[in-house]
N, C-alpha and C. Protein backbone atom coordinates (compact mmCIF):
# COMPACT_ATOMS: atom_id res chain seq x y z
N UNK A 1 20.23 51.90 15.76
CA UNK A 1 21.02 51.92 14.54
C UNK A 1 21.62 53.30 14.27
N UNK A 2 21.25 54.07 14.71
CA UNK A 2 21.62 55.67 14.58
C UNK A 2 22.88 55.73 14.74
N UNK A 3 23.60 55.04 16.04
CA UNK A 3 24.43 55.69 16.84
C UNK A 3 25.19 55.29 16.12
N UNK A 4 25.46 54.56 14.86
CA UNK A 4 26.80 54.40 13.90
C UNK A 4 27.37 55.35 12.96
N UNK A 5 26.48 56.62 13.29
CA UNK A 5 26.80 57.72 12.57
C UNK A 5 27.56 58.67 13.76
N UNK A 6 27.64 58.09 14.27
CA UNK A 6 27.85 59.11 15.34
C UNK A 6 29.44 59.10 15.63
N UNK A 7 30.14 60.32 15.01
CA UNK A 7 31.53 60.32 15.41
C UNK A 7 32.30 59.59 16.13
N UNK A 8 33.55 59.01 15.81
CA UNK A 8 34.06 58.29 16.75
C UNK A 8 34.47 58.66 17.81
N UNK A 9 34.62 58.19 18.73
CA UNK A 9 34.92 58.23 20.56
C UNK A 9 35.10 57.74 21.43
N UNK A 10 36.06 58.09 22.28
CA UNK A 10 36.15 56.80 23.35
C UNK A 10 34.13 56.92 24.44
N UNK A 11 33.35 57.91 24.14
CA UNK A 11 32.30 58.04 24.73
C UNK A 11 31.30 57.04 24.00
N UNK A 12 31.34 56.61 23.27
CA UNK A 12 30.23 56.27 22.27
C UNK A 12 30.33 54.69 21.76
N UNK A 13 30.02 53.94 22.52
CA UNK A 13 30.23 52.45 22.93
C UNK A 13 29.64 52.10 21.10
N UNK A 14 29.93 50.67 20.81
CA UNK A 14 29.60 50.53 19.55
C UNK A 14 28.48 48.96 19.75
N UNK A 15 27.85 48.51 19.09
CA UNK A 15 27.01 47.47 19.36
C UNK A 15 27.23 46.49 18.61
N UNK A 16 27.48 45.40 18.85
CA UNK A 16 27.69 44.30 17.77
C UNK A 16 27.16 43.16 18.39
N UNK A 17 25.77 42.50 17.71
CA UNK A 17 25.12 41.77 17.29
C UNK A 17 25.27 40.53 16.79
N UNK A 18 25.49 39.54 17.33
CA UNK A 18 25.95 38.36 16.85
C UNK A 18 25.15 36.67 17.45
N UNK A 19 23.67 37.12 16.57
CA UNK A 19 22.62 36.42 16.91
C UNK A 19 21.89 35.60 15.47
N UNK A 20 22.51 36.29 14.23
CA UNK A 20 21.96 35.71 13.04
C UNK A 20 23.79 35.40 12.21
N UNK A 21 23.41 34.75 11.18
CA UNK A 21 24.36 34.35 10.29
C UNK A 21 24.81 35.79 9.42
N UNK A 22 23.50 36.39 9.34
CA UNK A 22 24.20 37.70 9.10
C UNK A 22 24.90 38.41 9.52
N UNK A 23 24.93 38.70 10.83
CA UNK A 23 25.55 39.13 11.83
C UNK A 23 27.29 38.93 11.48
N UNK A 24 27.32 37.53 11.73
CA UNK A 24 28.97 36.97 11.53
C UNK A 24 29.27 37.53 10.44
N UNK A 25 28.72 37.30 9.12
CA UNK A 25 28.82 37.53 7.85
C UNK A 25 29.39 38.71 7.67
N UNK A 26 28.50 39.83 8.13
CA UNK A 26 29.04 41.24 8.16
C UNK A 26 30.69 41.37 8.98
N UNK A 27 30.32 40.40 10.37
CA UNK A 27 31.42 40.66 11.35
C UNK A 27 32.57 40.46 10.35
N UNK A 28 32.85 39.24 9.49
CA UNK A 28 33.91 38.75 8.60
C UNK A 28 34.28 39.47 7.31
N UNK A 29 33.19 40.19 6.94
CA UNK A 29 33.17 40.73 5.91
C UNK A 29 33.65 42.18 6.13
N UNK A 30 33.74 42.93 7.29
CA UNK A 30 34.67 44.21 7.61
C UNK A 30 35.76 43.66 8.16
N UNK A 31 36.26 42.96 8.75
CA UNK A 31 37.16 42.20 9.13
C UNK A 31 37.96 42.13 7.70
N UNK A 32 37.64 41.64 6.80
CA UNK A 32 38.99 41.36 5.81
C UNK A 32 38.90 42.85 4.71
N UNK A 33 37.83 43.41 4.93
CA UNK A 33 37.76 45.00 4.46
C UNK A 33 39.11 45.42 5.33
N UNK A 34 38.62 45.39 6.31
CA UNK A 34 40.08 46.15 6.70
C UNK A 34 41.61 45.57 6.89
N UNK A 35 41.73 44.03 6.73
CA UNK A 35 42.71 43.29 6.51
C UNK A 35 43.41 44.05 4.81
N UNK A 36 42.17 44.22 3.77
CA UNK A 36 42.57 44.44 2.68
C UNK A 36 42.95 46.04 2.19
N UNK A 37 42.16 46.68 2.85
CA UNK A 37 42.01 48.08 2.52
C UNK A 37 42.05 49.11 3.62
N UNK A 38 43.25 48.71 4.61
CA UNK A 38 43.12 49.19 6.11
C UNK A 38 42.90 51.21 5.70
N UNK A 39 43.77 51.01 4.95
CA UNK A 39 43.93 52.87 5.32
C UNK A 39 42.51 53.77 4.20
N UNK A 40 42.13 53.04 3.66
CA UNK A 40 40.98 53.22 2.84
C UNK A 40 39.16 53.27 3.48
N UNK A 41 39.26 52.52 4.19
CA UNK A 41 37.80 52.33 4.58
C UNK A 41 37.52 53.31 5.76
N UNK A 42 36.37 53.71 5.61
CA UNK A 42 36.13 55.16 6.38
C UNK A 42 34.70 53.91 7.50
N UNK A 43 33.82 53.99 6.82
CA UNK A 43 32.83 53.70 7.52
C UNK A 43 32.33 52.50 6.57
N UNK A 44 31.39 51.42 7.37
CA UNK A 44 30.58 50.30 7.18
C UNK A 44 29.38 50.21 7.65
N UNK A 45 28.20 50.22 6.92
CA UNK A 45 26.69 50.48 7.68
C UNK A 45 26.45 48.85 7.01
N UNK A 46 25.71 47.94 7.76
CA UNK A 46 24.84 46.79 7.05
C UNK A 46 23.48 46.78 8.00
N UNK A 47 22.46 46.66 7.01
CA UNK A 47 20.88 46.85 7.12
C UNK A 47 20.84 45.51 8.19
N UNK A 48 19.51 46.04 9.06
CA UNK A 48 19.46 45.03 9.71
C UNK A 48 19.60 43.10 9.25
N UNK A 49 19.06 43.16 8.04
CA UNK A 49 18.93 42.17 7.52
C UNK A 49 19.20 41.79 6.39
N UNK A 50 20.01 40.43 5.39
CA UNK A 50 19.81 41.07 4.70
C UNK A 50 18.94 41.55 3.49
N UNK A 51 17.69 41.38 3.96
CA UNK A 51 16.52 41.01 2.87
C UNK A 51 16.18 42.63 2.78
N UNK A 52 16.70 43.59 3.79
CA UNK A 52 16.54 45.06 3.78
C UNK A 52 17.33 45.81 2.87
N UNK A 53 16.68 46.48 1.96
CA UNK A 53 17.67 46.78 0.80
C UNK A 53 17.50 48.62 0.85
N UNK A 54 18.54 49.47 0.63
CA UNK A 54 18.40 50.68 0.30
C UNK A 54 18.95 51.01 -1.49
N UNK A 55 18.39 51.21 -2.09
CA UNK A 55 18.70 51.62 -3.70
C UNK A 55 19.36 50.41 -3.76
N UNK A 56 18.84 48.88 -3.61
CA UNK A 56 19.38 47.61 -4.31
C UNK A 56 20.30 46.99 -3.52
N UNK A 57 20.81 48.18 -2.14
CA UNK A 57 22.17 47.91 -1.04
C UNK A 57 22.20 47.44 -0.08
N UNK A 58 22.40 46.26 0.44
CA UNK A 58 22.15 45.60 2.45
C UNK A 58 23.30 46.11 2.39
N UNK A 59 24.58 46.97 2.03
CA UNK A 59 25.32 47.16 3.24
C UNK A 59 26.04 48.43 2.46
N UNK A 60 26.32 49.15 3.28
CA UNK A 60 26.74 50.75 2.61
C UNK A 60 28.75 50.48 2.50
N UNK A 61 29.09 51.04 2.11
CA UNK A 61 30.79 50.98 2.56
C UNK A 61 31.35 52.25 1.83
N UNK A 62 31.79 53.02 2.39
CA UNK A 62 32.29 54.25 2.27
C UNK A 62 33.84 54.36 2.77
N UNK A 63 35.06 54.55 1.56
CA UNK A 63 36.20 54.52 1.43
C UNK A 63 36.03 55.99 1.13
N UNK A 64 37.81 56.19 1.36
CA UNK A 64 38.60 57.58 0.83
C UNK A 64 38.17 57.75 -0.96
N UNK A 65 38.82 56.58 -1.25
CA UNK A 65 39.07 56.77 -2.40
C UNK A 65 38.25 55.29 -3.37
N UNK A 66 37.80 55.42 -4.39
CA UNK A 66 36.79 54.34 -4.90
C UNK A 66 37.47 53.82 -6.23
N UNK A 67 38.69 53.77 -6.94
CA UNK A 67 38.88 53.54 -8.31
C UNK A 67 38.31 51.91 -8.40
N UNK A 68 38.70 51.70 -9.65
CA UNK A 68 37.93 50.30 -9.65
C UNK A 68 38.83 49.45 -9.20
N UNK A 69 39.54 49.71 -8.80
CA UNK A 69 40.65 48.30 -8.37
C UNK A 69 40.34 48.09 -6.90
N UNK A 70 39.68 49.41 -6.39
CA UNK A 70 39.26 49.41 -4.87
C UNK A 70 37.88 48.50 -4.86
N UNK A 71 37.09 48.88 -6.18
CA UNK A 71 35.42 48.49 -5.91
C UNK A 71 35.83 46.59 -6.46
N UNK A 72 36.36 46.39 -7.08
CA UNK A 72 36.58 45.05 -7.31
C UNK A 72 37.28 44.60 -6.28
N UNK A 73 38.41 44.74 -5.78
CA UNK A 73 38.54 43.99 -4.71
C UNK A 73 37.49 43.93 -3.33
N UNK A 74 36.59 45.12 -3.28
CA UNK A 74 35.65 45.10 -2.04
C UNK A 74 34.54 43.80 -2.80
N UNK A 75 34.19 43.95 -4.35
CA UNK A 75 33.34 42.58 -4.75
C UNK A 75 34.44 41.68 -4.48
N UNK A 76 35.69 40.77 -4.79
CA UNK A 76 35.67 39.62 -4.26
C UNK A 76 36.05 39.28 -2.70
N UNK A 77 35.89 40.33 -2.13
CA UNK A 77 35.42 39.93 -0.62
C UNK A 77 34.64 39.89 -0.66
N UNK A 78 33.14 40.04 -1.28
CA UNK A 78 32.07 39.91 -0.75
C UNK A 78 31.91 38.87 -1.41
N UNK A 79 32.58 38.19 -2.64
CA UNK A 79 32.10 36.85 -2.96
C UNK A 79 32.91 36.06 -2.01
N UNK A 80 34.16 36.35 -1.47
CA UNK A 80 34.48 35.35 -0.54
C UNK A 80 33.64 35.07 0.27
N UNK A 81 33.34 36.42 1.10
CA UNK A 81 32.60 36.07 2.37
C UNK A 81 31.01 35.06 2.12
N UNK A 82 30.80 35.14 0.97
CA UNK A 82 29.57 34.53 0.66
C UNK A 82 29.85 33.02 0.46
N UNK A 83 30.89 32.69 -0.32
CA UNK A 83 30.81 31.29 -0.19
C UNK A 83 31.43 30.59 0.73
N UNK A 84 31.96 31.51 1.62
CA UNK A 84 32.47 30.78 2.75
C UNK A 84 31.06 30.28 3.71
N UNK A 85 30.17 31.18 3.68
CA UNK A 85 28.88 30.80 4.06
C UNK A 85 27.53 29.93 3.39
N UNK A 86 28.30 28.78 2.29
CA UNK A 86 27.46 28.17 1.46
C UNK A 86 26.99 28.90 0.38
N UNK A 87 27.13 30.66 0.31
CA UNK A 87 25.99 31.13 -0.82
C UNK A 87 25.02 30.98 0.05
N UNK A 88 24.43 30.98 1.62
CA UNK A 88 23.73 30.82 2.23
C UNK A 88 23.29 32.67 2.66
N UNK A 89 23.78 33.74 2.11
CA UNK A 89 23.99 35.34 2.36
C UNK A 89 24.30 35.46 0.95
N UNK A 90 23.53 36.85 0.63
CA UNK A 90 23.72 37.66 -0.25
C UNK A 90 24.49 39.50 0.56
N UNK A 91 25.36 39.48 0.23
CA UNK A 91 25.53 40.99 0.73
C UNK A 91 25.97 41.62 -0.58
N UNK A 92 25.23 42.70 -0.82
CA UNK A 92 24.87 43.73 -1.73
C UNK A 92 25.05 45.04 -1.50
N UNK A 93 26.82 45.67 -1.74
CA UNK A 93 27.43 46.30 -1.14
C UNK A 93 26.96 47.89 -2.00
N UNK A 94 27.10 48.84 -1.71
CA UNK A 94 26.85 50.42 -2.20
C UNK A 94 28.26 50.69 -2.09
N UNK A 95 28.91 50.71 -3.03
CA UNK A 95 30.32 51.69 -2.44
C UNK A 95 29.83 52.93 -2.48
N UNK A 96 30.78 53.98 -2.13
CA UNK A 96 31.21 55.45 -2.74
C UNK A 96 31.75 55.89 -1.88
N UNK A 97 32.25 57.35 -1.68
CA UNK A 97 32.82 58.34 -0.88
C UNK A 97 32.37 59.02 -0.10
N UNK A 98 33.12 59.64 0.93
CA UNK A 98 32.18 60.66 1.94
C UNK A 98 31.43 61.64 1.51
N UNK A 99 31.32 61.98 -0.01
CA UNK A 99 30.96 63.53 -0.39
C UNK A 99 29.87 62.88 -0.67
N UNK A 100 29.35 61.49 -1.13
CA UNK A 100 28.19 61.04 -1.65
C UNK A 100 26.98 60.84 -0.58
N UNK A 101 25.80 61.77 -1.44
CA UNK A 101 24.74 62.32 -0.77
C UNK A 101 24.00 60.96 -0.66
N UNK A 102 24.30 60.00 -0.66
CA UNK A 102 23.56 58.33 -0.57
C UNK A 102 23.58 58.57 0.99
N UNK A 103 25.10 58.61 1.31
CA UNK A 103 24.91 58.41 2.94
C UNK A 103 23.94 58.97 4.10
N UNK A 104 23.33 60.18 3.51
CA UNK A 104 22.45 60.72 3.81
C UNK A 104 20.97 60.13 3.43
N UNK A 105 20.89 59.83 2.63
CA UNK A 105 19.82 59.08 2.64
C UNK A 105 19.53 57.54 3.16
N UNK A 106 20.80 56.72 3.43
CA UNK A 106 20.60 55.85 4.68
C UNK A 106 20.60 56.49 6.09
N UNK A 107 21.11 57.28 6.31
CA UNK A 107 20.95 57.67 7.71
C UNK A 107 19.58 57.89 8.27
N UNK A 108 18.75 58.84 7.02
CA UNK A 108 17.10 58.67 7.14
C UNK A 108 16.24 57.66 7.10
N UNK A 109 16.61 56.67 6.26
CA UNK A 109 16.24 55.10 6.45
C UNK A 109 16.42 54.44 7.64
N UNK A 110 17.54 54.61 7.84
CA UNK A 110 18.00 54.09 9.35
C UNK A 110 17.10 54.74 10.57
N UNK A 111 17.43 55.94 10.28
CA UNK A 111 16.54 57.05 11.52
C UNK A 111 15.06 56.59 11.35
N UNK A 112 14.35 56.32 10.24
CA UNK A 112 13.10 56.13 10.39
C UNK A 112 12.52 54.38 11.08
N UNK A 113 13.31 54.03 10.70
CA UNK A 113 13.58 52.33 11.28
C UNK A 113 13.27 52.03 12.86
N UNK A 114 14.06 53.25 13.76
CA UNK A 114 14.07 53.41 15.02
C UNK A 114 12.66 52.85 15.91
């Protein structure tokens, strides 16, 4: 899970997981993140599971910029993506920005997970 912090690169292969319903869920759910908010979204972390929560969050999402017209449209993608899956997934998104010291504290969550 580490290696998603890890600068982008053509060296640094990426892993995608597509063995649980979560899995897809997430897959669909950055998928129309960036259909919606292409030049905005920096990075996407989702917990292995999603019953794994950091400060209340299965999935981190870190944009440029956060006004509320950004954080509401990232909630009704995540209610789309949910009832497209029955309400069968909860994803319980963290917004904020790169300066926010949260991200640092999933990375240690993550790192300790290993």
């Amino acid at each position: 899970m580490s290696s998603i912090f890890v600068k982008k690169s053509l060296f640094h292969p990426r892993t995608f997981y597509f063995e649980t319903t979560w899995d897809i869920a997430i897959l669909r759910f950055v998928e129309k993140l960036q259909n919606t908010l292409s030049g905005n979204i920096i990075l996407v972390v989702a917990m292995p599971s999603e019953d794994y929560f950091v400060y209340g969050s299965n999935v981190l999402v870190v944009v440029k910029d956060a006004p509320i017209e950004v954080r509401s449209k990232i909630l009704a993608i995540v209610r789309e993506v949910e009832k497209s899956f029955g309400d069968k997934i909860g994803i319980s998104p963290f917004i904020t920005t790169p300066n926010d010291s949260i991200i640092e504290k999933f990375k240690e969550i993550l790192h300790e997970g290993r």
